[in-house]
C-alpha atoms as a PDB file:
ATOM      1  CA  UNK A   1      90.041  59.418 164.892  1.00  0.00           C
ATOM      2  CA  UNK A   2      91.219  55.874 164.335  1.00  0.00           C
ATOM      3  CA  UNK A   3      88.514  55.729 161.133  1.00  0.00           C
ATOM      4  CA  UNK A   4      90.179  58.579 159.453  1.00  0.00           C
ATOM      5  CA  UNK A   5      93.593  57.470 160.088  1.00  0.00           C
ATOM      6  CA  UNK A   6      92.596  54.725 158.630  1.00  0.00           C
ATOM      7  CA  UNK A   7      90.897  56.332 155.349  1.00  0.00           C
ATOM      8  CA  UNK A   8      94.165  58.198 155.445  1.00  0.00           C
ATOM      9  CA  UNK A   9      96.496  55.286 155.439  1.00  0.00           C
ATOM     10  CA  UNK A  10      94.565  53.796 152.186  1.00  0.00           C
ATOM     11  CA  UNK A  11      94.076  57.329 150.075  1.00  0.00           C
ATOM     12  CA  UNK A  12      97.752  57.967 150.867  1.00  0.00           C
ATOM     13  CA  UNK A  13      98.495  55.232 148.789  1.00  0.00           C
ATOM     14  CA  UNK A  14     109.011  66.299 122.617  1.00  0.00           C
ATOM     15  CA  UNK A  15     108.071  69.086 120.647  1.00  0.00           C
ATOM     16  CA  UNK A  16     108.229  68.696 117.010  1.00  0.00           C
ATOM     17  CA  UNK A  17     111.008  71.503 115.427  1.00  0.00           C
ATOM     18  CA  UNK A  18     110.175  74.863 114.299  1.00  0.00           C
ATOM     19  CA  UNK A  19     110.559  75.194 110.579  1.00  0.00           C
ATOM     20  CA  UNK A  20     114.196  76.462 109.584  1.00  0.00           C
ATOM     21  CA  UNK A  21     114.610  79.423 107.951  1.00  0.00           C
ATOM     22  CA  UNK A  22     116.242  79.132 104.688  1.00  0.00           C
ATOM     23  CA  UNK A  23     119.395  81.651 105.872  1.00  0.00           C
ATOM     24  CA  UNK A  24     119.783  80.564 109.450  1.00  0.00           C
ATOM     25  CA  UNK A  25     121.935  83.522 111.462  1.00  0.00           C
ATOM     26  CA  UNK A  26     124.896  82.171 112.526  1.00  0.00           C
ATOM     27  CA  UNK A  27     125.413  82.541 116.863  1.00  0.00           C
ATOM     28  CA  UNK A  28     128.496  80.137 116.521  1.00  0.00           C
ATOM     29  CA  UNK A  29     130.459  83.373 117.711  1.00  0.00           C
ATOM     30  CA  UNK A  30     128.118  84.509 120.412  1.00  0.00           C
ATOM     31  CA  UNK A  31     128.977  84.962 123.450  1.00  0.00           C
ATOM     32  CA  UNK A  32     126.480  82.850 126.522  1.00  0.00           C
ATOM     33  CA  UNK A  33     127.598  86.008 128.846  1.00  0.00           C
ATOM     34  CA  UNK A  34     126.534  88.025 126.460  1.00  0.00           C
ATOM     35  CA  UNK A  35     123.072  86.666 125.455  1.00  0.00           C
ATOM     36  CA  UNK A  36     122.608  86.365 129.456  1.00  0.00           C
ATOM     37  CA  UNK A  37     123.262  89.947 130.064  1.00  0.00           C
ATOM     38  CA  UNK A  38     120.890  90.985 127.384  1.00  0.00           C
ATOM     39  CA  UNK A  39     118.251  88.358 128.057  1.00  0.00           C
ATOM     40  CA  UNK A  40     118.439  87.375 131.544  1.00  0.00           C
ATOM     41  CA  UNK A  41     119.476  83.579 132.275  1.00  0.00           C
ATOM     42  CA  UNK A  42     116.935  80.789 131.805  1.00  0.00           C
ATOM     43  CA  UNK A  43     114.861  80.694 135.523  1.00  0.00           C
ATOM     44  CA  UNK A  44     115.779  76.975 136.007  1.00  0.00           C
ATOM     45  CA  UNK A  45     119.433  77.855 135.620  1.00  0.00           C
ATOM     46  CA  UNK A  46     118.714  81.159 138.361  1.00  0.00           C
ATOM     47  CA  UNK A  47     117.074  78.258 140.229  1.00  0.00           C
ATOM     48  CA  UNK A  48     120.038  75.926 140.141  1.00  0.00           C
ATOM     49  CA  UNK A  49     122.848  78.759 141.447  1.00  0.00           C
ATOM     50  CA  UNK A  50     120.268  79.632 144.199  1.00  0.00           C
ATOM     51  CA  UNK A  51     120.267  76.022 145.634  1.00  0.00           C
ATOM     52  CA  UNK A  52     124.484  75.943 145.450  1.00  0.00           C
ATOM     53  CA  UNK A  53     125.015  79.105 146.582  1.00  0.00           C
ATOM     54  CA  UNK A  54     122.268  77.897 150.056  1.00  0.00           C
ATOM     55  CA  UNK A  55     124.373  75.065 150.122  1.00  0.00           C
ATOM     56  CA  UNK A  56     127.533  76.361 150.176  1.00  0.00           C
ATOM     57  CA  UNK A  57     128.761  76.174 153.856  1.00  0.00           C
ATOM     58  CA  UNK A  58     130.872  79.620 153.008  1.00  0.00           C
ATOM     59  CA  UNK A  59     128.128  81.473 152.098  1.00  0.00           C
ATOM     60  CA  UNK A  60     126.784  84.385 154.588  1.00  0.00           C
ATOM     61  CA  UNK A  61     123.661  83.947 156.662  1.00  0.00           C
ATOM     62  CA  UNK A  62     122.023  87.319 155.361  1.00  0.00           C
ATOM     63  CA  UNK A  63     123.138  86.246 151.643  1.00  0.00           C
ATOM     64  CA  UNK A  64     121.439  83.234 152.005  1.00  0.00           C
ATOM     65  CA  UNK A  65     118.064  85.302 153.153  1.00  0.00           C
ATOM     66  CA  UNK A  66     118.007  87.107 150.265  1.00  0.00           C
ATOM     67  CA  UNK A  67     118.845  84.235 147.959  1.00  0.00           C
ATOM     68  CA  UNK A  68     115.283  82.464 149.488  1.00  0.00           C
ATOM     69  CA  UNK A  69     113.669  85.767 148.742  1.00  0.00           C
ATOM     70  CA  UNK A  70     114.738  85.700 145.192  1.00  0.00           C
ATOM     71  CA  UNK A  71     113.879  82.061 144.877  1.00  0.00           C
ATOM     72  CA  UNK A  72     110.153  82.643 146.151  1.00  0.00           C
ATOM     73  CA  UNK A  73     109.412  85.523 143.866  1.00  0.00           C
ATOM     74  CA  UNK A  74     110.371  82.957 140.602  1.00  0.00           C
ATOM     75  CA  UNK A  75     108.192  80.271 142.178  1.00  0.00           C
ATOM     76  CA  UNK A  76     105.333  82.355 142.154  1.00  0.00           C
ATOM     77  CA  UNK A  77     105.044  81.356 138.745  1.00  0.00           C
ATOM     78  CA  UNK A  78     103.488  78.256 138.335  1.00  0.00           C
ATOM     79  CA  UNK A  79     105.173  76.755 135.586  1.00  0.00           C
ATOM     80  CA  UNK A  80     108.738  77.427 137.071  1.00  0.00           C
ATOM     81  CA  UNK A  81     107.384  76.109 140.763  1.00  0.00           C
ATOM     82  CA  UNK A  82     106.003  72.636 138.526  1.00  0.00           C
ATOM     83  CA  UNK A  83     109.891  72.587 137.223  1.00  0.00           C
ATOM     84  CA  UNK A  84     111.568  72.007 141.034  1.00  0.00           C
ATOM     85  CA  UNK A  85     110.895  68.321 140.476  1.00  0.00           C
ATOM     86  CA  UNK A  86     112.228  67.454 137.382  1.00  0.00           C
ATOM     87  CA  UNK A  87     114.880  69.967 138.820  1.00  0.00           C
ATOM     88  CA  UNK A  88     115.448  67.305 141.299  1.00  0.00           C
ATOM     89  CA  UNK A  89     115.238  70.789 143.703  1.00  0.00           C
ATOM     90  CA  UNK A  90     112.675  69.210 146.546  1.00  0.00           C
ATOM     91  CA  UNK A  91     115.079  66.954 148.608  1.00  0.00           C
ATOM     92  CA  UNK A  92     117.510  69.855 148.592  1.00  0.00           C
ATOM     93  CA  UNK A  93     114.488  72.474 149.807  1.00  0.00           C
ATOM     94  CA  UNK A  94     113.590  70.218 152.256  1.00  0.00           C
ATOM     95  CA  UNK A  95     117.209  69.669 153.330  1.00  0.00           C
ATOM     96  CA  UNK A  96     116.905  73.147 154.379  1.00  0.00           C
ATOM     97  CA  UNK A  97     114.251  72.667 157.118  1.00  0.00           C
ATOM     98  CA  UNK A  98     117.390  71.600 159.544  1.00  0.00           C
ATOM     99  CA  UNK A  99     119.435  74.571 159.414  1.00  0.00           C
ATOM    100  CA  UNK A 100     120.354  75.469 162.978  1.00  0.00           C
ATOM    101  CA  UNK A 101     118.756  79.159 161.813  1.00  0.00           C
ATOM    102  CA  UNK A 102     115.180  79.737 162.424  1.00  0.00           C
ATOM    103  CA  UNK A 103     115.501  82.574 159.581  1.00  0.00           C
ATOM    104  CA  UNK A 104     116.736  79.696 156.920  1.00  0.00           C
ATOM    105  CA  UNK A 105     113.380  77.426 157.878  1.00  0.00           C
ATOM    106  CA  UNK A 106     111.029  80.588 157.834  1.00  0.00           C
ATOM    107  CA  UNK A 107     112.284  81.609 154.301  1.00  0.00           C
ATOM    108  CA  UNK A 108     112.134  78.246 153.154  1.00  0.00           C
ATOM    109  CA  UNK A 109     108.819  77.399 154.214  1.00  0.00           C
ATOM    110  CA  UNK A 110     107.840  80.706 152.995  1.00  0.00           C
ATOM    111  CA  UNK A 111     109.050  79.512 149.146  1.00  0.00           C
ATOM    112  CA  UNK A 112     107.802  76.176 149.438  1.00  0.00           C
ATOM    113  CA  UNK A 113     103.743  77.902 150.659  1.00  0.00           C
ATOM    114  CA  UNK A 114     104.475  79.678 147.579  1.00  0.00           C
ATOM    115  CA  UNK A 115     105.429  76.905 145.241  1.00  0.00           C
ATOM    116  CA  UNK A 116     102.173  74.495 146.392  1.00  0.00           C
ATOM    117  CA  UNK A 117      99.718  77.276 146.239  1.00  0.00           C
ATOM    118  CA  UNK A 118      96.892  76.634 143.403  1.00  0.00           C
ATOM    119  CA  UNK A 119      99.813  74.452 142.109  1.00  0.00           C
ATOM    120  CA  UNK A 120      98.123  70.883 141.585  1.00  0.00           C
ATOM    121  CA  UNK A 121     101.805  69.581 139.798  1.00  0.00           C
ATOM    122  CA  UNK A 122     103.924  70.609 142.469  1.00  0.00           C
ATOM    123  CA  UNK A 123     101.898  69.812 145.281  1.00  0.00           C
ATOM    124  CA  UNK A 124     101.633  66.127 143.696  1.00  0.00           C
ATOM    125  CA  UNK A 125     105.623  65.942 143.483  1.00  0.00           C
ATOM    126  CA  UNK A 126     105.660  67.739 147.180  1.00  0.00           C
ATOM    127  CA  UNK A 127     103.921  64.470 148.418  1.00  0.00           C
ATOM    128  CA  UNK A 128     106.068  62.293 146.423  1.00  0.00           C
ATOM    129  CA  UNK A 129     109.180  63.145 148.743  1.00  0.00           C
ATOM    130  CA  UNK A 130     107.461  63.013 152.296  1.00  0.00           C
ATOM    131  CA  UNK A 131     107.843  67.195 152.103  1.00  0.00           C
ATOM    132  CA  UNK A 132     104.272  67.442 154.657  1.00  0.00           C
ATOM    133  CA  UNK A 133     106.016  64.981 157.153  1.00  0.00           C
ATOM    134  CA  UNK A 134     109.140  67.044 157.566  1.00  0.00           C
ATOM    135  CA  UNK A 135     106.999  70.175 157.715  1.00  0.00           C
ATOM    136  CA  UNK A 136     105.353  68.787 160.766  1.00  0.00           C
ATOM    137  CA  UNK A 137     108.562  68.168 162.076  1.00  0.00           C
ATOM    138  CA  UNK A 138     109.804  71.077 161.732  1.00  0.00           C
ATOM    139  CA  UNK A 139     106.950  72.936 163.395  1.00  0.00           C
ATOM    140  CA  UNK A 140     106.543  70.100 166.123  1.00  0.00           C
ATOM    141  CA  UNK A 141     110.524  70.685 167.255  1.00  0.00           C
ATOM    142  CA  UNK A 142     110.296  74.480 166.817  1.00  0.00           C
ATOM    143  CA  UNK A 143     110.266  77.172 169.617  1.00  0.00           C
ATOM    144  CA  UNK A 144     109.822  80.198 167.288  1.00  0.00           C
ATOM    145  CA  UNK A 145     106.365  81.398 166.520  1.00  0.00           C
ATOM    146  CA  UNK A 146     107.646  82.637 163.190  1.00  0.00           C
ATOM    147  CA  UNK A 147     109.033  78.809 162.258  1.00  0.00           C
ATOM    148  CA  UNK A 148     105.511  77.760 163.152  1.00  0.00           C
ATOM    149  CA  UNK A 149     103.513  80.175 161.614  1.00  0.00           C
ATOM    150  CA  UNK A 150     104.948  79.664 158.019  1.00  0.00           C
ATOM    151  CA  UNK A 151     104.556  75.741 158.990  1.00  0.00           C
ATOM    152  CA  UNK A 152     100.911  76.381 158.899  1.00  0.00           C
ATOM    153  CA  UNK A 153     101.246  78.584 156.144  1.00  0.00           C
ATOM    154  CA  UNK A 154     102.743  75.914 153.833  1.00  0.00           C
ATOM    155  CA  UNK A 155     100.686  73.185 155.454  1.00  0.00           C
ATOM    156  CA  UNK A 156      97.360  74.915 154.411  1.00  0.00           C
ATOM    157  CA  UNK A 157      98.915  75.587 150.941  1.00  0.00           C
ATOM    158  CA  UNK A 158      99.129  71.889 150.364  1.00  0.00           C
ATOM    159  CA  UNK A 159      95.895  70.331 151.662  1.00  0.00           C
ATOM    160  CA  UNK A 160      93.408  72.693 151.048  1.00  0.00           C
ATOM    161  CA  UNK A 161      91.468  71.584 147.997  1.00  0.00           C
ATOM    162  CA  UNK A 162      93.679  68.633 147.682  1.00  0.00           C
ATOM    163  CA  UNK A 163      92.792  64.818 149.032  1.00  0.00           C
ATOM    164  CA  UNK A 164      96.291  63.540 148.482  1.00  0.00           C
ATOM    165  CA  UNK A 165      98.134  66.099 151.183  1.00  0.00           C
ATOM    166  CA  UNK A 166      94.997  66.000 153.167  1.00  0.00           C
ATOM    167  CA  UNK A 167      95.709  62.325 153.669  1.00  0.00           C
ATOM    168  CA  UNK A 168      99.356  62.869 154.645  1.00  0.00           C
ATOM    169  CA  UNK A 169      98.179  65.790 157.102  1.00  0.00           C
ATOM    170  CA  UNK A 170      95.762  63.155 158.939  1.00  0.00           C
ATOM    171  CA  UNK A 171      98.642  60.289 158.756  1.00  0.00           C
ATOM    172  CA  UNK A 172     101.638  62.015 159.923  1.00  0.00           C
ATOM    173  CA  UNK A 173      98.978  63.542 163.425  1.00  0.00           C
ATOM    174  CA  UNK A 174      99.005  66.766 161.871  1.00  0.00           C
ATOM    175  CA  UNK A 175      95.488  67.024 163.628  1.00  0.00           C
ATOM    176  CA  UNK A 176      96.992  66.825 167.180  1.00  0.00           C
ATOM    177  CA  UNK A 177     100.370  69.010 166.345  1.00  0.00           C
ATOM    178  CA  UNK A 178      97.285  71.981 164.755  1.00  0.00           C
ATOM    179  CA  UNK A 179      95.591  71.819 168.191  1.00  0.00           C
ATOM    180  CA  UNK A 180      98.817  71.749 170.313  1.00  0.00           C
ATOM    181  CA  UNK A 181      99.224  75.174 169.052  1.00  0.00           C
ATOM    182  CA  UNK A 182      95.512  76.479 169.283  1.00  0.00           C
ATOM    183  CA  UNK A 183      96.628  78.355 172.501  1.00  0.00           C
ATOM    184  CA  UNK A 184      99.319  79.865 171.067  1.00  0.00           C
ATOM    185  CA  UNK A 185      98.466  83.291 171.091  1.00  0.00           C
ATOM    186  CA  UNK A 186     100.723  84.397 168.170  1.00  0.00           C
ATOM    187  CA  UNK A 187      99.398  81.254 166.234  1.00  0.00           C
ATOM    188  CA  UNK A 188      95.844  80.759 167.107  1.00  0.00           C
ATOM    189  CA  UNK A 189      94.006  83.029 164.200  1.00  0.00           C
ATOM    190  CA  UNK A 190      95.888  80.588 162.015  1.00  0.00           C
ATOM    191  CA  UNK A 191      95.011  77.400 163.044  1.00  0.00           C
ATOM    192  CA  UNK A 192      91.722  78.194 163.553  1.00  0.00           C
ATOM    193  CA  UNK A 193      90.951  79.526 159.862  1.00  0.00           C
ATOM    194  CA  UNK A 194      92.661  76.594 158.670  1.00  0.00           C
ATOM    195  CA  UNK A 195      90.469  74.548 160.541  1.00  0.00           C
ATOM    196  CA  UNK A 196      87.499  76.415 159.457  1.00  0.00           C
ATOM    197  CA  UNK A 197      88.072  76.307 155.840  1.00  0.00           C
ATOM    198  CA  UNK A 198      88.850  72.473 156.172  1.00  0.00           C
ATOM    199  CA  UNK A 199      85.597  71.626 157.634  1.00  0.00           C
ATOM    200  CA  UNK A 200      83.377  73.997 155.778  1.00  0.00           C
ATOM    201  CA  UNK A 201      85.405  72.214 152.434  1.00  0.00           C
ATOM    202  CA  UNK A 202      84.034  68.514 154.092  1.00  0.00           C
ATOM    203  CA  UNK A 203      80.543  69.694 154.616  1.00  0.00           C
ATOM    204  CA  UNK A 204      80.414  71.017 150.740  1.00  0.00           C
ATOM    205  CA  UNK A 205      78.621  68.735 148.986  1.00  0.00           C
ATOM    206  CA  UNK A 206      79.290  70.683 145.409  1.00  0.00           C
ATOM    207  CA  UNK A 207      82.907  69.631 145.745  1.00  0.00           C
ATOM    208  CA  UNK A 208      84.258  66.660 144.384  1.00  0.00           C
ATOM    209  CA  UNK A 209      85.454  63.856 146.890  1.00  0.00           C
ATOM    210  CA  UNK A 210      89.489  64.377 145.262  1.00  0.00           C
ATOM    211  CA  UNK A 211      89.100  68.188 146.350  1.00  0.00           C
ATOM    212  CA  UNK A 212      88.037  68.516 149.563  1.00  0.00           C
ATOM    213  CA  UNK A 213      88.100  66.404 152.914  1.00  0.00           C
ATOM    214  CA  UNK A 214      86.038  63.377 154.004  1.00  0.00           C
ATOM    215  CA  UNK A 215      82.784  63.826 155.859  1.00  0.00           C
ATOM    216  CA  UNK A 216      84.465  62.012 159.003  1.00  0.00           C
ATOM    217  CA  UNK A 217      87.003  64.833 159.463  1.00  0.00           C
ATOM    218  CA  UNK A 218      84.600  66.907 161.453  1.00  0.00           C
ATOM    219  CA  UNK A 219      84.052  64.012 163.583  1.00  0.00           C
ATOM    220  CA  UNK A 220      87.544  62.987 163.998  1.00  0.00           C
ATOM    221  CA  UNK A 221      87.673  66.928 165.249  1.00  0.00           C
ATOM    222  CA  UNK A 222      84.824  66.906 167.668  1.00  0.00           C
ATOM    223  CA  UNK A 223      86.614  63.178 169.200  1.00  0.00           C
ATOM    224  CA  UNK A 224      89.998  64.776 169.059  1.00  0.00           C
ATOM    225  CA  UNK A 225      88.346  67.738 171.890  1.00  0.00           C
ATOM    226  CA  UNK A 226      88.314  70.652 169.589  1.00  0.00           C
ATOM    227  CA  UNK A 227      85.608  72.053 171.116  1.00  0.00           C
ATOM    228  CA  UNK A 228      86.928  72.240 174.150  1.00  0.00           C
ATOM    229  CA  UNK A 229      90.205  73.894 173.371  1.00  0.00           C
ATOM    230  CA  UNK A 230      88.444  76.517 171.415  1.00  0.00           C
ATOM    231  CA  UNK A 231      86.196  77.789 173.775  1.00  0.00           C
ATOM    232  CA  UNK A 232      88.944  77.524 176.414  1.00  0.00           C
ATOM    233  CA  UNK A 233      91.255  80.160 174.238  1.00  0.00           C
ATOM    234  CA  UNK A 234      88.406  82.774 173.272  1.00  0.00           C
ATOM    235  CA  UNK A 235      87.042  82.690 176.931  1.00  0.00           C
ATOM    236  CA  UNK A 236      90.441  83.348 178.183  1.00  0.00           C
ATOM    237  CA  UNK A 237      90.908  86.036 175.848  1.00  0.00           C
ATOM    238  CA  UNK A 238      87.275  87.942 176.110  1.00  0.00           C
ATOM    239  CA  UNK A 239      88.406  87.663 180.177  1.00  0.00           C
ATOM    240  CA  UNK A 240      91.310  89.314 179.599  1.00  0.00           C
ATOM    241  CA  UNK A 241      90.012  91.932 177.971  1.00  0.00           C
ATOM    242  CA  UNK A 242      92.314  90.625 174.554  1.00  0.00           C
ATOM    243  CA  UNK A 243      89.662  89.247 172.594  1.00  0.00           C
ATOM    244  CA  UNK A 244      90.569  90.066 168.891  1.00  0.00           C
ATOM    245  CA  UNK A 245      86.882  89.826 167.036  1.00  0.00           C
ATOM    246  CA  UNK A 246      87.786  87.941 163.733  1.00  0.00           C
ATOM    247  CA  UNK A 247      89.421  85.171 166.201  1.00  0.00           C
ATOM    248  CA  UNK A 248      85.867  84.978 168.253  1.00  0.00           C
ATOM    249  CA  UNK A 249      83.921  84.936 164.971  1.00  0.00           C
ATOM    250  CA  UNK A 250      85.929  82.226 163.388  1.00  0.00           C
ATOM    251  CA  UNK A 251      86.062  80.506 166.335  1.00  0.00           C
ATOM    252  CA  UNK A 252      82.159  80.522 166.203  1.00  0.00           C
ATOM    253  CA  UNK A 253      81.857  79.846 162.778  1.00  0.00           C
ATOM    254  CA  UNK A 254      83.919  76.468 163.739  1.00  0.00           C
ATOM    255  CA  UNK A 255      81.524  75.353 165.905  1.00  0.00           C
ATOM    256  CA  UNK A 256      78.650  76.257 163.741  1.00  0.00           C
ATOM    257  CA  UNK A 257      80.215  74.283 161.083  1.00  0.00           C
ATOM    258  CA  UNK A 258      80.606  71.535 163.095  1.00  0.00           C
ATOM    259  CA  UNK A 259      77.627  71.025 164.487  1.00  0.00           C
ATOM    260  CA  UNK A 260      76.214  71.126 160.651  1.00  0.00           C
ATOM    261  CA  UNK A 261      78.539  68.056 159.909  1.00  0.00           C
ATOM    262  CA  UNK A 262      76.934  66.205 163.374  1.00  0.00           C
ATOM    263  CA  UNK A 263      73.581  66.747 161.828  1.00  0.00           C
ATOM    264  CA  UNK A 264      74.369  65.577 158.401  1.00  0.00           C
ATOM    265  CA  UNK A 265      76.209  62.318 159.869  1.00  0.00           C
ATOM    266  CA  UNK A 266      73.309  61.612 162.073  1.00  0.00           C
ATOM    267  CA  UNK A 267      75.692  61.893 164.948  1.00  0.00           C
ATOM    268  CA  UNK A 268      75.488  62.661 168.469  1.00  0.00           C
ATOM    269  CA  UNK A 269      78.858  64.582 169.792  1.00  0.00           C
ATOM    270  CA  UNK A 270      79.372  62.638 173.587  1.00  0.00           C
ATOM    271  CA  UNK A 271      79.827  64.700 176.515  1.00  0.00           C
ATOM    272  CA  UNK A 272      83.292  64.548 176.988  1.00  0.00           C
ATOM    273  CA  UNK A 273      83.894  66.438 173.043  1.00  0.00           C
ATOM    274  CA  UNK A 274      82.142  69.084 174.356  1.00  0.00           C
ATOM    275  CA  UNK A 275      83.073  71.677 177.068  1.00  0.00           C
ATOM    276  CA  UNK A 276      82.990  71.527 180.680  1.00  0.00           C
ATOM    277  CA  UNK A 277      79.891  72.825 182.297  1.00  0.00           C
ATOM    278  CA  UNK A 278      82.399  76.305 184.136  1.00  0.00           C
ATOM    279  CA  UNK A 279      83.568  76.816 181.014  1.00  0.00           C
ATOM    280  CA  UNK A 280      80.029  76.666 178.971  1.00  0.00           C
ATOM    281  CA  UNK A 281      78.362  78.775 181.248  1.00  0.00           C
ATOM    282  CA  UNK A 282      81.300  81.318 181.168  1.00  0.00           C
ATOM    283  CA  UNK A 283      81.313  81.337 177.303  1.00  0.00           C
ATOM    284  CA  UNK A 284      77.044  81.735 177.143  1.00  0.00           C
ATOM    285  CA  UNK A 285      77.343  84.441 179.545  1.00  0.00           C
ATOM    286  CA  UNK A 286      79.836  86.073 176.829  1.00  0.00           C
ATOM    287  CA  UNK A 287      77.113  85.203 174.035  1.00  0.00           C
ATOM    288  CA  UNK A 288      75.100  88.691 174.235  1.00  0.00           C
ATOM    289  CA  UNK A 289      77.893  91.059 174.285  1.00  0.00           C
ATOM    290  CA  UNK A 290      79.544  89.210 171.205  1.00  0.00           C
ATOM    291  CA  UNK A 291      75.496  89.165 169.279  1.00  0.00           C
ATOM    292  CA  UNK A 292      75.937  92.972 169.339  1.00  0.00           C
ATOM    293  CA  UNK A 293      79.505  93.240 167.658  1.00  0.00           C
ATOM    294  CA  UNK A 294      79.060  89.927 164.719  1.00  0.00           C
ATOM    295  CA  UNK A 295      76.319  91.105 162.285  1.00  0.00           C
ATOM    296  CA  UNK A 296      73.187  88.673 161.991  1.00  0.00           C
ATOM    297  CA  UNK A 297      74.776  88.313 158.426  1.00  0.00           C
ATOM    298  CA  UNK A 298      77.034  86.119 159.869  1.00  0.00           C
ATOM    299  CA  UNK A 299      75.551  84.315 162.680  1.00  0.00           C
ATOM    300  CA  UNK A 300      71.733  84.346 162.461  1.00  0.00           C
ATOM    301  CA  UNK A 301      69.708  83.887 165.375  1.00  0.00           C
ATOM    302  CA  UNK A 302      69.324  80.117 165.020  1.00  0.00           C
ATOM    303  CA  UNK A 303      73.408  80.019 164.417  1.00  0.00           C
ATOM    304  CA  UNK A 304      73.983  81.047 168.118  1.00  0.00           C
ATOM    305  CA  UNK A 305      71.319  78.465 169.057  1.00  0.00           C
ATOM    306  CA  UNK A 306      73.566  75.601 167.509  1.00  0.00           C
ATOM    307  CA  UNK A 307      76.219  77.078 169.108  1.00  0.00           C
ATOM    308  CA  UNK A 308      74.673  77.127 171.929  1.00  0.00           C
ATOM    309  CA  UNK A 309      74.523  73.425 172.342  1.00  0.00           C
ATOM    310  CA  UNK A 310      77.378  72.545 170.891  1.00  0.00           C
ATOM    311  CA  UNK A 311      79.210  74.004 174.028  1.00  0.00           C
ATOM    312  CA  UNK A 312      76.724  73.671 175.938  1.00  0.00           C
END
């Protein structure tokens, strides 16, 4: 863990005119309220009267709500989610993040998940104003499963594919604050598919190095006791009768993947990243019933072998 915190620290580090016509119309006596009612406003202005009307201390909670609605649908364009920065809009999104209503931070992180997805421009300005830090923070202080869910939600939509939130994620602990919630029963599909896709990215060696994350993250994982607090949730939930089956296969899939990062490194996972020997023998004893739902498409036979003594 200290290596990659370390790798994180370092990698953290006009148009020309239109020709005129020769008879130019005259719109000296147009009405604006006119050409906005028959052509809509310009989205960066709609953008602009969003932000003041969430900032204005008079406006209603529910008005607010819808006002974040409307502000995520014109973000899902690309261009107009690259334009919150030269808007000057992130500080005042981010603002947002300490309203005293859990329904103003859900919303919000909603439109800023939608803003960094697939958006290389705006996730670069993102990390220009500390937004991943204050996301943590958010989702570190919350109580509401909602809050934390979008958290994870707009965390993945930054760092997947993309070194330069990746590097924030590892320097502001967003390892540990991902596996403090990995219990959470209303949050554990979701950290564990973000996990998942974050070390299968590492162990793909088509990739380039600025898309995807280094090949120590998967050992940072194993040292930080992943392992462990896997198994520990599935096995409580195949006990309990609560198992849900894409949650067990992911799970699996996690620890398959990370035992294919061990062998590529050369490395040897110590005893204390892996589980304890109740808890092992519990989870093999669990292996037979769970070969008969998850096709051999999906976990071969030699899969559950790696598995197998990854936990074991």
């Amino acid at each position: 863990m200290e290596k990659l915190l370390q790798w994180a620290v370092i990698n953290s580090k006009t148009e020309k005119d239109a020709p005129q016509s020769e008879n130019p119309a005259s719109t000296q006596d147009l009405d604006p309220a006119v050409i906005d009612a028959i052509l809509g406003k310009p989205v960066s202005e709609q953008m602009l009267e969003i932000m003041d009307y969430l900032e204005n201390p008079d406006s209603p909670l529910e008005g607010k709500i819808n006002e974040l609605d409307n502000l995520e649908m014109l973000v899902e364009q690309i261009d107009d989610a690259a334009n919150i920065e030269p808007l000057k809009m992130w500080p005042r999104i981010l603002n947002l993040l300490s309203s005293e209503h859990d329904e103003i931070k859900i919303n919000t992180l909603w439109v800023i998940a939608t803003a960094l997805q697939h958006n290389p421009a705006a996730q670069k300005a993102f990390c220009s104003h500390n937004g991943l830090e204050k996301i943590l923070g958010c989702m570190n202080s919350s109580n509401n499963d909602g809050v934390k869910a979008k958290a994870i939600y707009a965390i993945s939509a930054l760092i997947r594919g993309n070194l330069e939130g990746f590097s924030q994620f590892v320097k502001y602990d967003g390892i540990s604050i991902l596996l403090q919630n990995i219990s959470n029963q209303a949050l554990s599909k979701r950290v564990v598919f973000l996990l998942l896709s974050l070390v299968s990215e590492a162990n793909d060696e088509t990739a380039t190095a600025e898309f995807r994350p280094p090949p120590s993250f998967p050992i940072a994982l194993l040292e930080a006791g992943v392992v462990q607090k896997v198994a520990e949730n599935i096995e409580c939930n195949i006990s309990q009768g609560e198992s849900s089956i894409e949650l067990v296969e992911n799970t699996l899939l996690l620890i398959l993947n990370l035992s294919k990062s061990c062998k590529k490194a050369s490395y040897s996972p110590p005893p204390f990243s892996k589980t304890s020997p109740e808890l092992s023998s519990k989870l093999i004893k669990s292996f037979p019933n769970l070969q008969k739902e998850i096709p051999d498409t999906v976990i071969t036979k030699e899969d559950w072998e790696c598995i197998t003594s990854m936990v074991n």
